[in-house]
PDB file of N, CA and C in Angstrom:
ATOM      1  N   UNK A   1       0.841  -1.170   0.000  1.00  0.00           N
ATOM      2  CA  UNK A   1       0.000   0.000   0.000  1.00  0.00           C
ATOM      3  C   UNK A   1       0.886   1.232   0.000  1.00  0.00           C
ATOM      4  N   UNK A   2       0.678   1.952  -0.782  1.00  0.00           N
ATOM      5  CA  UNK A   2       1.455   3.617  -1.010  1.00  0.00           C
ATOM      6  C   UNK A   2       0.704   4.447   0.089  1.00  0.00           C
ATOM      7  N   UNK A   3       1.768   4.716   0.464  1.00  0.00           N
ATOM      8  CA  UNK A   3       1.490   5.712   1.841  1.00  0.00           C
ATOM      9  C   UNK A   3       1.636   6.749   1.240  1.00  0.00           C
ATOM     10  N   UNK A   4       0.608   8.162   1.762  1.00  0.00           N
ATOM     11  CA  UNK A   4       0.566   9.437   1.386  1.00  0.00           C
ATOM     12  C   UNK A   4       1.761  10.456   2.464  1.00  0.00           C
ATOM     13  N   UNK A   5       2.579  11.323   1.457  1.00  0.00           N
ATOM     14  CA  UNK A   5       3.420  12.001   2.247  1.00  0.00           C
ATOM     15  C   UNK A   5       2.903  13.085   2.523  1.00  0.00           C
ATOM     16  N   UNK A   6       2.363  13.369   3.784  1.00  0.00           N
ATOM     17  CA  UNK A   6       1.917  14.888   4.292  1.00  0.00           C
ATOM     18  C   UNK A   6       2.681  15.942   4.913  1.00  0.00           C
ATOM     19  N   UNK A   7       3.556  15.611   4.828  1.00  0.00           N
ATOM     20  CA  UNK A   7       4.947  15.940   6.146  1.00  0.00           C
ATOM     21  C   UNK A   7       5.333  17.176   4.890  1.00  0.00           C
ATOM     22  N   UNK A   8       5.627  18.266   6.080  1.00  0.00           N
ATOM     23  CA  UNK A   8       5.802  19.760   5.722  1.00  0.00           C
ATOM     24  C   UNK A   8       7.083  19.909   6.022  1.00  0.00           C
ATOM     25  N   UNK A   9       7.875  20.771   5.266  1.00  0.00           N
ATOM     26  CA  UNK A   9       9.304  21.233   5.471  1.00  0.00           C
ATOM     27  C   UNK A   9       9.129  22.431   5.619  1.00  0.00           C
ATOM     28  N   UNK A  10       9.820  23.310   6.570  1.00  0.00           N
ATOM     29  CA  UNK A  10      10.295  24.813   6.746  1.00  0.00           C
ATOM     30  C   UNK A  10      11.161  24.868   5.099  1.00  0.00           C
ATOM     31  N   UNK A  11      10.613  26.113   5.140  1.00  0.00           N
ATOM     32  CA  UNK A  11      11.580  26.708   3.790  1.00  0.00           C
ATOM     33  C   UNK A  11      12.963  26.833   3.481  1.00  0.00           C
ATOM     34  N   UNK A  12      13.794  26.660   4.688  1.00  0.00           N
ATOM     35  CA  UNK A  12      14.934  26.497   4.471  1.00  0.00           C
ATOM     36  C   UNK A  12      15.422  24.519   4.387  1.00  0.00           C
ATOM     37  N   UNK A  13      14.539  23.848   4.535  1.00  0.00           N
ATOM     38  CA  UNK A  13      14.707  22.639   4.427  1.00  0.00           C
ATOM     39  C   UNK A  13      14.164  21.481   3.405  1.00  0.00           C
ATOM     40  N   UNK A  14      14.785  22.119   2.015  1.00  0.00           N
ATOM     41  CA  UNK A  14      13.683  21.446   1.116  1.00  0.00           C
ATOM     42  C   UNK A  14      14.226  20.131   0.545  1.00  0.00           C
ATOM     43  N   UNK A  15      15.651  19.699   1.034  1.00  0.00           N
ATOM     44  CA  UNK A  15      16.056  18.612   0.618  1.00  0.00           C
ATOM     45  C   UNK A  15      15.549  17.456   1.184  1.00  0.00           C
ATOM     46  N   UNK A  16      14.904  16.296   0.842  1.00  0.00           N
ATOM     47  CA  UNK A  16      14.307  14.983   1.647  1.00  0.00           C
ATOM     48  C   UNK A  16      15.056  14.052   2.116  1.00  0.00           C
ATOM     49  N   UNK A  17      14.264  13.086   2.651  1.00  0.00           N
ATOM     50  CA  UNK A  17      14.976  12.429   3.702  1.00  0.00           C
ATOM     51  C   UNK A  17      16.110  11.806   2.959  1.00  0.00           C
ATOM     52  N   UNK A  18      16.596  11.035   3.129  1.00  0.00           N
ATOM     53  CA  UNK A  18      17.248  10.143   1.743  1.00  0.00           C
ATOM     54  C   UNK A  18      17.151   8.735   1.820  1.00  0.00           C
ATOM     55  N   UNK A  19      17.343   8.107   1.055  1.00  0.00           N
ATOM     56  CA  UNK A  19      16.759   6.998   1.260  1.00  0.00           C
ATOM     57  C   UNK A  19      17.853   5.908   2.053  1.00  0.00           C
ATOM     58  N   UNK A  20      17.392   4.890   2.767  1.00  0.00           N
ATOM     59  CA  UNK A  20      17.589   4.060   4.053  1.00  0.00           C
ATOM     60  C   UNK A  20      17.816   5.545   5.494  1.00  0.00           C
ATOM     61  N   UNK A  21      17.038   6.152   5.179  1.00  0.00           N
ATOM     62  CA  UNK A  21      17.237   6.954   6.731  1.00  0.00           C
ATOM     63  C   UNK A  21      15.886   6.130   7.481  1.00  0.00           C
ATOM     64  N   UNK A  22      15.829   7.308   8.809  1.00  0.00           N
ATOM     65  CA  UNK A  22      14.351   6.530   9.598  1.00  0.00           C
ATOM     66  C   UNK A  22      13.656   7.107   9.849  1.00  0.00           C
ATOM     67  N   UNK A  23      12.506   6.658  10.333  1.00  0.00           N
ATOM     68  CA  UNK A  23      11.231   7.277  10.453  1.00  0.00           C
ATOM     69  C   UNK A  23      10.953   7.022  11.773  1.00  0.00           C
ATOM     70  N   UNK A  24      10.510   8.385  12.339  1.00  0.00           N
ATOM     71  CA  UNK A  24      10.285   7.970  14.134  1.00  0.00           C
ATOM     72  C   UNK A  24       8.967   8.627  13.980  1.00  0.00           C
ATOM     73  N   UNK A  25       7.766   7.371  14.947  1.00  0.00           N
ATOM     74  CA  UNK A  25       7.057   8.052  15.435  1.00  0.00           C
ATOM     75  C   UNK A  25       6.818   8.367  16.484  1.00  0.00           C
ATOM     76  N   UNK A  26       5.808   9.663  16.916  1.00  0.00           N
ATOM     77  CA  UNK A  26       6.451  10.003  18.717  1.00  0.00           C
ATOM     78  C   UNK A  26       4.572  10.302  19.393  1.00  0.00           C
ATOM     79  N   UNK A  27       4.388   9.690  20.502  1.00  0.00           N
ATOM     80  CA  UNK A  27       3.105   9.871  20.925  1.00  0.00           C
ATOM     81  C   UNK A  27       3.324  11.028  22.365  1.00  0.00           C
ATOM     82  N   UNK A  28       3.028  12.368  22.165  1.00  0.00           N
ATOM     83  CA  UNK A  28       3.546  12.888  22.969  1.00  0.00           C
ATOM     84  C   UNK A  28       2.734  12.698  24.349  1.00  0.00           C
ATOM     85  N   UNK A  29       3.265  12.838  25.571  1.00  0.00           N
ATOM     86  CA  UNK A  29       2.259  12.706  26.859  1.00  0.00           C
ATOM     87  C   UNK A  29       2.987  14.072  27.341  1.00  0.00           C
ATOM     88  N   UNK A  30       2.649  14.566  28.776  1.00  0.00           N
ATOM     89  CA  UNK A  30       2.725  15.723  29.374  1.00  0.00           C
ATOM     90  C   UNK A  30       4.112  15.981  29.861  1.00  0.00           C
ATOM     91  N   UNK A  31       4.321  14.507  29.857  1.00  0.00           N
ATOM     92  CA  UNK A  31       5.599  13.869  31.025  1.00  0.00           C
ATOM     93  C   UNK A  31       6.685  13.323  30.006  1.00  0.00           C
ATOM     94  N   UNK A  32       6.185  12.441  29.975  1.00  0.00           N
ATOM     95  CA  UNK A  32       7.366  11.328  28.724  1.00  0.00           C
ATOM     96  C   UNK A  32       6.382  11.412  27.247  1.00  0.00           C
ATOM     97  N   UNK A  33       7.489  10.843  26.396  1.00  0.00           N
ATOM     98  CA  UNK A  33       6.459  10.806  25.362  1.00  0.00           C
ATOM     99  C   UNK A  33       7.203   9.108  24.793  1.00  0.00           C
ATOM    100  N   UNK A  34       6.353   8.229  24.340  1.00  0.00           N
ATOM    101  CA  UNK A  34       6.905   7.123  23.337  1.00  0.00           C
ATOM    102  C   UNK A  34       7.329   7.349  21.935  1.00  0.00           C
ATOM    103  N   UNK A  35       7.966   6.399  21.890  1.00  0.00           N
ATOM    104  CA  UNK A  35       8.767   6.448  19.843  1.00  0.00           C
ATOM    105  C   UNK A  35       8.476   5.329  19.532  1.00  0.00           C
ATOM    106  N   UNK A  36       8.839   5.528  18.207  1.00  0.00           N
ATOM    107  CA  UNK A  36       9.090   3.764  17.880  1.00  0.00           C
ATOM    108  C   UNK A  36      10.102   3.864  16.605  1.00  0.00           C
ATOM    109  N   UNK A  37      10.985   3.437  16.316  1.00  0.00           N
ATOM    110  CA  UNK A  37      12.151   3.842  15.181  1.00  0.00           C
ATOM    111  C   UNK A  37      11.648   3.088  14.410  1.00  0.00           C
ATOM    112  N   UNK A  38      11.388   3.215  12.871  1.00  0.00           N
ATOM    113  CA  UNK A  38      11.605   2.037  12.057  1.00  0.00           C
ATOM    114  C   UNK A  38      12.435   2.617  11.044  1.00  0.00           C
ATOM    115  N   UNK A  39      13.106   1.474  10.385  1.00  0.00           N
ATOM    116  CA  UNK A  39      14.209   1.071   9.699  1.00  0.00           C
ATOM    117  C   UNK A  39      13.083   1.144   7.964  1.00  0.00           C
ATOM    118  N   UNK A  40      14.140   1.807   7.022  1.00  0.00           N
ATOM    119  CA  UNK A  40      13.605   1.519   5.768  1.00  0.00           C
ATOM    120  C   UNK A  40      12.890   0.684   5.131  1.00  0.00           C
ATOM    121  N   UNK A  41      13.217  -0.224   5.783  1.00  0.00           N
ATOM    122  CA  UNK A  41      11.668  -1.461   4.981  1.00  0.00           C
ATOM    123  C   UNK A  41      10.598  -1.027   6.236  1.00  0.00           C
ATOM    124  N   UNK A  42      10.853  -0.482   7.087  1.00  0.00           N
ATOM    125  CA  UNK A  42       9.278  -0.503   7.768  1.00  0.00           C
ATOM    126  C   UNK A  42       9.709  -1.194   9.116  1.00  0.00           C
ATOM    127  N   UNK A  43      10.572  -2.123   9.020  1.00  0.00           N
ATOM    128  CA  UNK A  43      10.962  -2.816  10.551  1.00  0.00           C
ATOM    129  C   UNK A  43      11.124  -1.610  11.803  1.00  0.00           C
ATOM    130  N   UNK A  44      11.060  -2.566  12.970  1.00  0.00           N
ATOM    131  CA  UNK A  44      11.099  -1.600  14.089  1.00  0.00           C
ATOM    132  C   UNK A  44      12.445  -2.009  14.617  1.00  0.00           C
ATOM    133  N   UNK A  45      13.059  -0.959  14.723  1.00  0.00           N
ATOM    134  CA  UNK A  45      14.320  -0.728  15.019  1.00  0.00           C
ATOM    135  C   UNK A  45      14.399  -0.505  16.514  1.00  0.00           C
ATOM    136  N   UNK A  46      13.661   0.091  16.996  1.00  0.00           N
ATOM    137  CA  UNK A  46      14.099   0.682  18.165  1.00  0.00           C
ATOM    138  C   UNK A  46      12.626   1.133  19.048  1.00  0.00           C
ATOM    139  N   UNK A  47      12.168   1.008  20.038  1.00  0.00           N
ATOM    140  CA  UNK A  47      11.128   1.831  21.015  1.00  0.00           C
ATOM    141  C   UNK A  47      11.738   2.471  21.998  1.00  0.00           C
ATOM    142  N   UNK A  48      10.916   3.602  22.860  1.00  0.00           N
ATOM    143  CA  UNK A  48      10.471   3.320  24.157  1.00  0.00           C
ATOM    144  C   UNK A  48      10.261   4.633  24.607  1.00  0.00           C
ATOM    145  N   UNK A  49      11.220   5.234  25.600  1.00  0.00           N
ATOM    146  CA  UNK A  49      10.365   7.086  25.945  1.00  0.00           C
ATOM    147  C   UNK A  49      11.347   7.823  26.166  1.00  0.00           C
ATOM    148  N   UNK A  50      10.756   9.224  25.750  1.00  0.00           N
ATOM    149  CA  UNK A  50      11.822  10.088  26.432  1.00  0.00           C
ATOM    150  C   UNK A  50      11.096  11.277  27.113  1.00  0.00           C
ATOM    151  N   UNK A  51      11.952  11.905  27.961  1.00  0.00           N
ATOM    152  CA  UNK A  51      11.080  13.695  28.881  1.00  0.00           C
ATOM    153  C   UNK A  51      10.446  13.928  28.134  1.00  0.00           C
ATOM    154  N   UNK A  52       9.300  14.733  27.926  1.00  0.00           N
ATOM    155  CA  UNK A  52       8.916  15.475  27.130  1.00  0.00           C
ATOM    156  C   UNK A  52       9.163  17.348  27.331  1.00  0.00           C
ATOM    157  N   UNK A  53      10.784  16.932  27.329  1.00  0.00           N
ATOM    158  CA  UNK A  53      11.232  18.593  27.153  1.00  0.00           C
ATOM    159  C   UNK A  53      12.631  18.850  26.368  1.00  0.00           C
ATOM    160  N   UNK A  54      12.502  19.675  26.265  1.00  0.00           N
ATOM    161  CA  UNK A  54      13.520  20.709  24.775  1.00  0.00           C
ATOM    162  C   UNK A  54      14.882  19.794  25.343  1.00  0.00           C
ATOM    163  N   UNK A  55      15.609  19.665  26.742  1.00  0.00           N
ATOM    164  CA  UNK A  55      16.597  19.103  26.576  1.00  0.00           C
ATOM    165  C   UNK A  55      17.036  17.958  26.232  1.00  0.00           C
ATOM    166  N   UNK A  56      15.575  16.987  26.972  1.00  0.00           N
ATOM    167  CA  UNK A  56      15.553  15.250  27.036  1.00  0.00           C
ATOM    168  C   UNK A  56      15.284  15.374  25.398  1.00  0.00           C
ATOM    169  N   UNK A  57      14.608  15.358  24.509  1.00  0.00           N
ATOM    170  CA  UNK A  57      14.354  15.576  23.256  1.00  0.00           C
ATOM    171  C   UNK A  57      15.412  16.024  22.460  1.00  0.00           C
ATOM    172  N   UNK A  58      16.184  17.174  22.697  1.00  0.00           N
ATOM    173  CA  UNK A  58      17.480  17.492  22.256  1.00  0.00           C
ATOM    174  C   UNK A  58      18.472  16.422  22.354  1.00  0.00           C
ATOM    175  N   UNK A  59      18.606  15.963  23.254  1.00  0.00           N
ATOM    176  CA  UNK A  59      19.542  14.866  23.680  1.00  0.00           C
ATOM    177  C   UNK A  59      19.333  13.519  23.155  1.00  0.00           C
ATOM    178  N   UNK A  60      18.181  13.083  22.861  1.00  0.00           N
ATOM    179  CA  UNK A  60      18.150  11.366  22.028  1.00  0.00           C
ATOM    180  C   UNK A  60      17.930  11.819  20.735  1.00  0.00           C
ATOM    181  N   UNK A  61      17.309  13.302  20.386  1.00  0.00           N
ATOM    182  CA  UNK A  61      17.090  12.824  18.593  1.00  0.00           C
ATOM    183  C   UNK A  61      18.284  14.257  18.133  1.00  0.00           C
ATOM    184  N   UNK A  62      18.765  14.429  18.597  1.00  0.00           N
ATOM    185  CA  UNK A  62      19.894  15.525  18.288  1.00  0.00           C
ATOM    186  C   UNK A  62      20.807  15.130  17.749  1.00  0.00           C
ATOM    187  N   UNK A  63      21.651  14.145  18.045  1.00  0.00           N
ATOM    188  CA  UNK A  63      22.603  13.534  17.175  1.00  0.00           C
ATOM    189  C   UNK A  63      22.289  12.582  16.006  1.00  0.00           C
ATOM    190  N   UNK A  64      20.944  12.416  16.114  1.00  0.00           N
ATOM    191  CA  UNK A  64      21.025  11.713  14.797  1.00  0.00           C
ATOM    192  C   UNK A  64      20.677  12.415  13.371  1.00  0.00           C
ATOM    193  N   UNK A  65      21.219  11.632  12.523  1.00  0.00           N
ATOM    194  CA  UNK A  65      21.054  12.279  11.081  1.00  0.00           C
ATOM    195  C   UNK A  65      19.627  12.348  10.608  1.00  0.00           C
ATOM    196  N   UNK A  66      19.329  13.612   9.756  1.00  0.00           N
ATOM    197  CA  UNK A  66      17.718  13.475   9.452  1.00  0.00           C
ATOM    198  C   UNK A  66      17.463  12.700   9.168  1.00  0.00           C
ATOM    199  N   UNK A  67      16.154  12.837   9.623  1.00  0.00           N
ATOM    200  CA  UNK A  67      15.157  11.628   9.835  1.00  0.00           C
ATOM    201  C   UNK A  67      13.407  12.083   9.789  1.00  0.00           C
ATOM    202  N   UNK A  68      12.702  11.228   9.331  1.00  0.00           N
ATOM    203  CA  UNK A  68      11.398  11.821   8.907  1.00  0.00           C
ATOM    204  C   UNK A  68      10.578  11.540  10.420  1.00  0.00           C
ATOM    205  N   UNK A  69      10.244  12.612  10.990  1.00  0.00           N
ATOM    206  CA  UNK A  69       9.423  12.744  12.532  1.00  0.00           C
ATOM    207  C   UNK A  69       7.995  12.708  12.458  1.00  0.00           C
ATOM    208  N   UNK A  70       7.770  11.157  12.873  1.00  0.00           N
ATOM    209  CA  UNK A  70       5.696  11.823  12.422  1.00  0.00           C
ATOM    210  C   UNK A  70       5.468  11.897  13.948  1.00  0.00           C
ATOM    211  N   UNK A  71       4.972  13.277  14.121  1.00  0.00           N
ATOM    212  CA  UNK A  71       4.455  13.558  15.903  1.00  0.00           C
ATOM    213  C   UNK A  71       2.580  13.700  16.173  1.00  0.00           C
ATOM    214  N   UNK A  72       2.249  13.004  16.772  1.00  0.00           N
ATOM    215  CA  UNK A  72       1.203  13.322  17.088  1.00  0.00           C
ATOM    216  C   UNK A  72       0.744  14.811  17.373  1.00  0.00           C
ATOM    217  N   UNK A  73      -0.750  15.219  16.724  1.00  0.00           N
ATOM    218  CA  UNK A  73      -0.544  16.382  17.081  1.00  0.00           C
ATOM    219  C   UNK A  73      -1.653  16.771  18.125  1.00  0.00           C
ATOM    220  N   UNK A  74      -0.985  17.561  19.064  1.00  0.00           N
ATOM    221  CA  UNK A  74      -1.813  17.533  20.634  1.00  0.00           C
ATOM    222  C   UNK A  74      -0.925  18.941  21.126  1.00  0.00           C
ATOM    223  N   UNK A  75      -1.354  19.108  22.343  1.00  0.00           N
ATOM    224  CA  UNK A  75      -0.656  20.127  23.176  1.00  0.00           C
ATOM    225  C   UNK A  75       0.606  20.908  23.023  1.00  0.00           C
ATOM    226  N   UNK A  76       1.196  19.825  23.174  1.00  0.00           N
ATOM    227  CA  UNK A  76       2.952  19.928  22.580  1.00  0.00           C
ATOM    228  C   UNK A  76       3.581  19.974  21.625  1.00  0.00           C
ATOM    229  N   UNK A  77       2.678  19.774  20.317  1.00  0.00           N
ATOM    230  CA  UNK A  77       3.327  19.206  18.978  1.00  0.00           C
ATOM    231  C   UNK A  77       3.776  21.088  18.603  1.00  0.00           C
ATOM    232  N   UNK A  78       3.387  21.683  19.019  1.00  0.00           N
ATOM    233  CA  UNK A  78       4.104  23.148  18.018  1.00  0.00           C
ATOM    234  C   UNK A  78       5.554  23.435  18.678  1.00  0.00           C
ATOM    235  N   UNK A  79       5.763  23.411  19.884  1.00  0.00           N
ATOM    236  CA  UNK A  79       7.160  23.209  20.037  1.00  0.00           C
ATOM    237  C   UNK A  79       8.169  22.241  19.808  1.00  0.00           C
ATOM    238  N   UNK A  80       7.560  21.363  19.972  1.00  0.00           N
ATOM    239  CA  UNK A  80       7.864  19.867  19.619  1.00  0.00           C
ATOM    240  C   UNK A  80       8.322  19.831  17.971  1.00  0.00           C
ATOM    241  N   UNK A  81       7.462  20.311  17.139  1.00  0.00           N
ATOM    242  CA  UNK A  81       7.678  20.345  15.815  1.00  0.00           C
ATOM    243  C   UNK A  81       8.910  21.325  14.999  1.00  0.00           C
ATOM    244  N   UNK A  82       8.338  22.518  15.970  1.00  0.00           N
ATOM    245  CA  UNK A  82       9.852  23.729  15.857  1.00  0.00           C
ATOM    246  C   UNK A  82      10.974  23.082  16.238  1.00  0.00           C
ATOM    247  N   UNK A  83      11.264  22.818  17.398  1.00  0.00           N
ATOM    248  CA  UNK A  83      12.369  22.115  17.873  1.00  0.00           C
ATOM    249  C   UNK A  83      13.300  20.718  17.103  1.00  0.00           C
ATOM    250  N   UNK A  84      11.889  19.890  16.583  1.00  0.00           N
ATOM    251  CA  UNK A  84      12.822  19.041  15.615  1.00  0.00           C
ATOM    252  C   UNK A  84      13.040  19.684  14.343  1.00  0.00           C
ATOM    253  N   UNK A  85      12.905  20.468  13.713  1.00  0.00           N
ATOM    254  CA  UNK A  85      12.778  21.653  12.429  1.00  0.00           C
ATOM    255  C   UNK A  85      14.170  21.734  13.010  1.00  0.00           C
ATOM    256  N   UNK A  86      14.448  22.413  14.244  1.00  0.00           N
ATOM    257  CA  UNK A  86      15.678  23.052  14.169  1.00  0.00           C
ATOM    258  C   UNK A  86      16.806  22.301  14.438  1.00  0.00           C
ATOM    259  N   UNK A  87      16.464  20.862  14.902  1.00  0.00           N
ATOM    260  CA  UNK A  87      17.495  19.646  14.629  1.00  0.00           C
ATOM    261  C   UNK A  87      17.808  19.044  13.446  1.00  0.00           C
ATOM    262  N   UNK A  88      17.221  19.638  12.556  1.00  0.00           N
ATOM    263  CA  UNK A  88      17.308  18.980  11.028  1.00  0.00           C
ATOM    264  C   UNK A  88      16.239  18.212  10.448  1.00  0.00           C
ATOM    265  N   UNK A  89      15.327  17.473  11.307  1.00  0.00           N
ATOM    266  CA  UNK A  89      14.456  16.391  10.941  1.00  0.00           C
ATOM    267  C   UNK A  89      13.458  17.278  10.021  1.00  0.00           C
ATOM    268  N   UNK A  90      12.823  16.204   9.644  1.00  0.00           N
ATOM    269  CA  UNK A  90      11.656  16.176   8.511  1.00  0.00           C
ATOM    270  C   UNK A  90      10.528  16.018   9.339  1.00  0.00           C
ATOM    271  N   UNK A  91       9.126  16.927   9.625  1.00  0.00           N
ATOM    272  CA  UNK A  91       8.290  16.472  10.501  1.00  0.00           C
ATOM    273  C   UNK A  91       7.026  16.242   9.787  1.00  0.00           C
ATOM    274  N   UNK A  92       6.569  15.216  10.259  1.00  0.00           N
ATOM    275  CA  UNK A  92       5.068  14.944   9.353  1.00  0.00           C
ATOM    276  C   UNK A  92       4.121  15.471  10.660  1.00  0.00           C
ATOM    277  N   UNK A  93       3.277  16.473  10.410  1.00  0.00           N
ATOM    278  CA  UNK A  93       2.210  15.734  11.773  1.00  0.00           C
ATOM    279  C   UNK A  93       0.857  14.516  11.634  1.00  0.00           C
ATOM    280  N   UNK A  94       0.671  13.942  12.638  1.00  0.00           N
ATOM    281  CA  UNK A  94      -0.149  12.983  12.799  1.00  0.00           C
ATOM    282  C   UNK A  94      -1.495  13.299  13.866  1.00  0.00           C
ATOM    283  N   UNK A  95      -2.226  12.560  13.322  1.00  0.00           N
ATOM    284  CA  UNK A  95      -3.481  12.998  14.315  1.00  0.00           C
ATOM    285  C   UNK A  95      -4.442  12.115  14.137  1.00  0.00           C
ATOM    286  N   UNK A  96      -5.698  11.789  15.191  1.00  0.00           N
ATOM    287  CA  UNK A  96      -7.333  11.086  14.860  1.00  0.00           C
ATOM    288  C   UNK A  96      -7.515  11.229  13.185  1.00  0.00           C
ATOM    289  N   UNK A  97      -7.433  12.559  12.303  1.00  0.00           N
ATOM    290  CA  UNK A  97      -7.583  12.886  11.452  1.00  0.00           C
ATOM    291  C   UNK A  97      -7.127  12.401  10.003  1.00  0.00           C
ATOM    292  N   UNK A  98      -6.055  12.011  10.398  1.00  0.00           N
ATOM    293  CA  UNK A  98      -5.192  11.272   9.447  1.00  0.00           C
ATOM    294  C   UNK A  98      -5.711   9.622   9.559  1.00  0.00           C
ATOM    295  N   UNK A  99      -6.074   9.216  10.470  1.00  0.00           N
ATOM    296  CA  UNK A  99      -6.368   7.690  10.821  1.00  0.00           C
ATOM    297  C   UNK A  99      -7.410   7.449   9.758  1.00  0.00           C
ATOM    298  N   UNK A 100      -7.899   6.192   9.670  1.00  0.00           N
ATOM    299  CA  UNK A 100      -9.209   6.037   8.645  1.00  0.00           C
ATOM    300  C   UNK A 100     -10.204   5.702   9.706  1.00  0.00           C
ATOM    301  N   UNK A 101     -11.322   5.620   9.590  1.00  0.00           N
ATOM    302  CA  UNK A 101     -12.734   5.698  10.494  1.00  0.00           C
ATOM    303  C   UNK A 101     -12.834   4.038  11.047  1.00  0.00           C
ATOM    304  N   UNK A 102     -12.856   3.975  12.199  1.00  0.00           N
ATOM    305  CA  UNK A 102     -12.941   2.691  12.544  1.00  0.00           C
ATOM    306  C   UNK A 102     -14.922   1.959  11.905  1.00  0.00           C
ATOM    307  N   UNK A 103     -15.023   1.175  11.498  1.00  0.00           N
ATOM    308  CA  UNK A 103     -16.282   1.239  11.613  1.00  0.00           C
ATOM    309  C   UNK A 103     -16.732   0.710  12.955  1.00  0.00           C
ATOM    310  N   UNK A 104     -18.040   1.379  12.980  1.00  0.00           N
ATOM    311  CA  UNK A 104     -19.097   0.920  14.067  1.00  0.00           C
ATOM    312  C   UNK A 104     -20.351   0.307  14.425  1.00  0.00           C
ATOM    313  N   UNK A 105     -20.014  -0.837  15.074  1.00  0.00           N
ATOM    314  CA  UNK A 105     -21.369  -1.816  15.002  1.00  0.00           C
ATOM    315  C   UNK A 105     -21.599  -2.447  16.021  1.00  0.00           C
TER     316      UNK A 105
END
């Protein structure tokens, strides 16, 4: 299945990810937030949590090379989103919205 790319770049960042980089997704909470790394075919590389603040966040996704960020979007996601912008990453946002409709019966 072809996945749709929604993920927005700041204007100074128009070059894409490249290919075998990774894709993190991040479920933010108030406190910690979860990831989950996957690897170019889609495998999961890596889970689990980090603070949910500018340093703890600076500190696990800061050294790595861009990478496409899909963040949930909630409370936190506008700093959250600036902040990985200014680490280099690629950010998609994610939301209920993006999901497809569960049916109900």
């Amino acid at each position: 299945m072809k996945k749709n790319n929604t993920c927005q770049q700041t204007p100074r960042q128009r070059t894409r990810v490249r290919p075998g980089s990774l894709t993190i997704g991040m479920d933010l909470g108030d406190k910690t937030s979860r990831y989950c790394v996957l690897g170019e075919q889609g495998e999961i590389v890596q889970e689990g949590s980090v603070g949910t603040t500018k340093r703890a966040l600076g500190q696990k996704f800061g050294a790595l090379r861009r990478c496409r960020m899909a963040v949930e979007v909630e409370t936190h996601s506008p700093w959250v989103s600036r902040l990985l912008a200014k680490l280099g990453h690629e950010e998609c946002p994610a939301g209920k919205a993006d999901q497809p409709k569960q049916p109900q019966g």
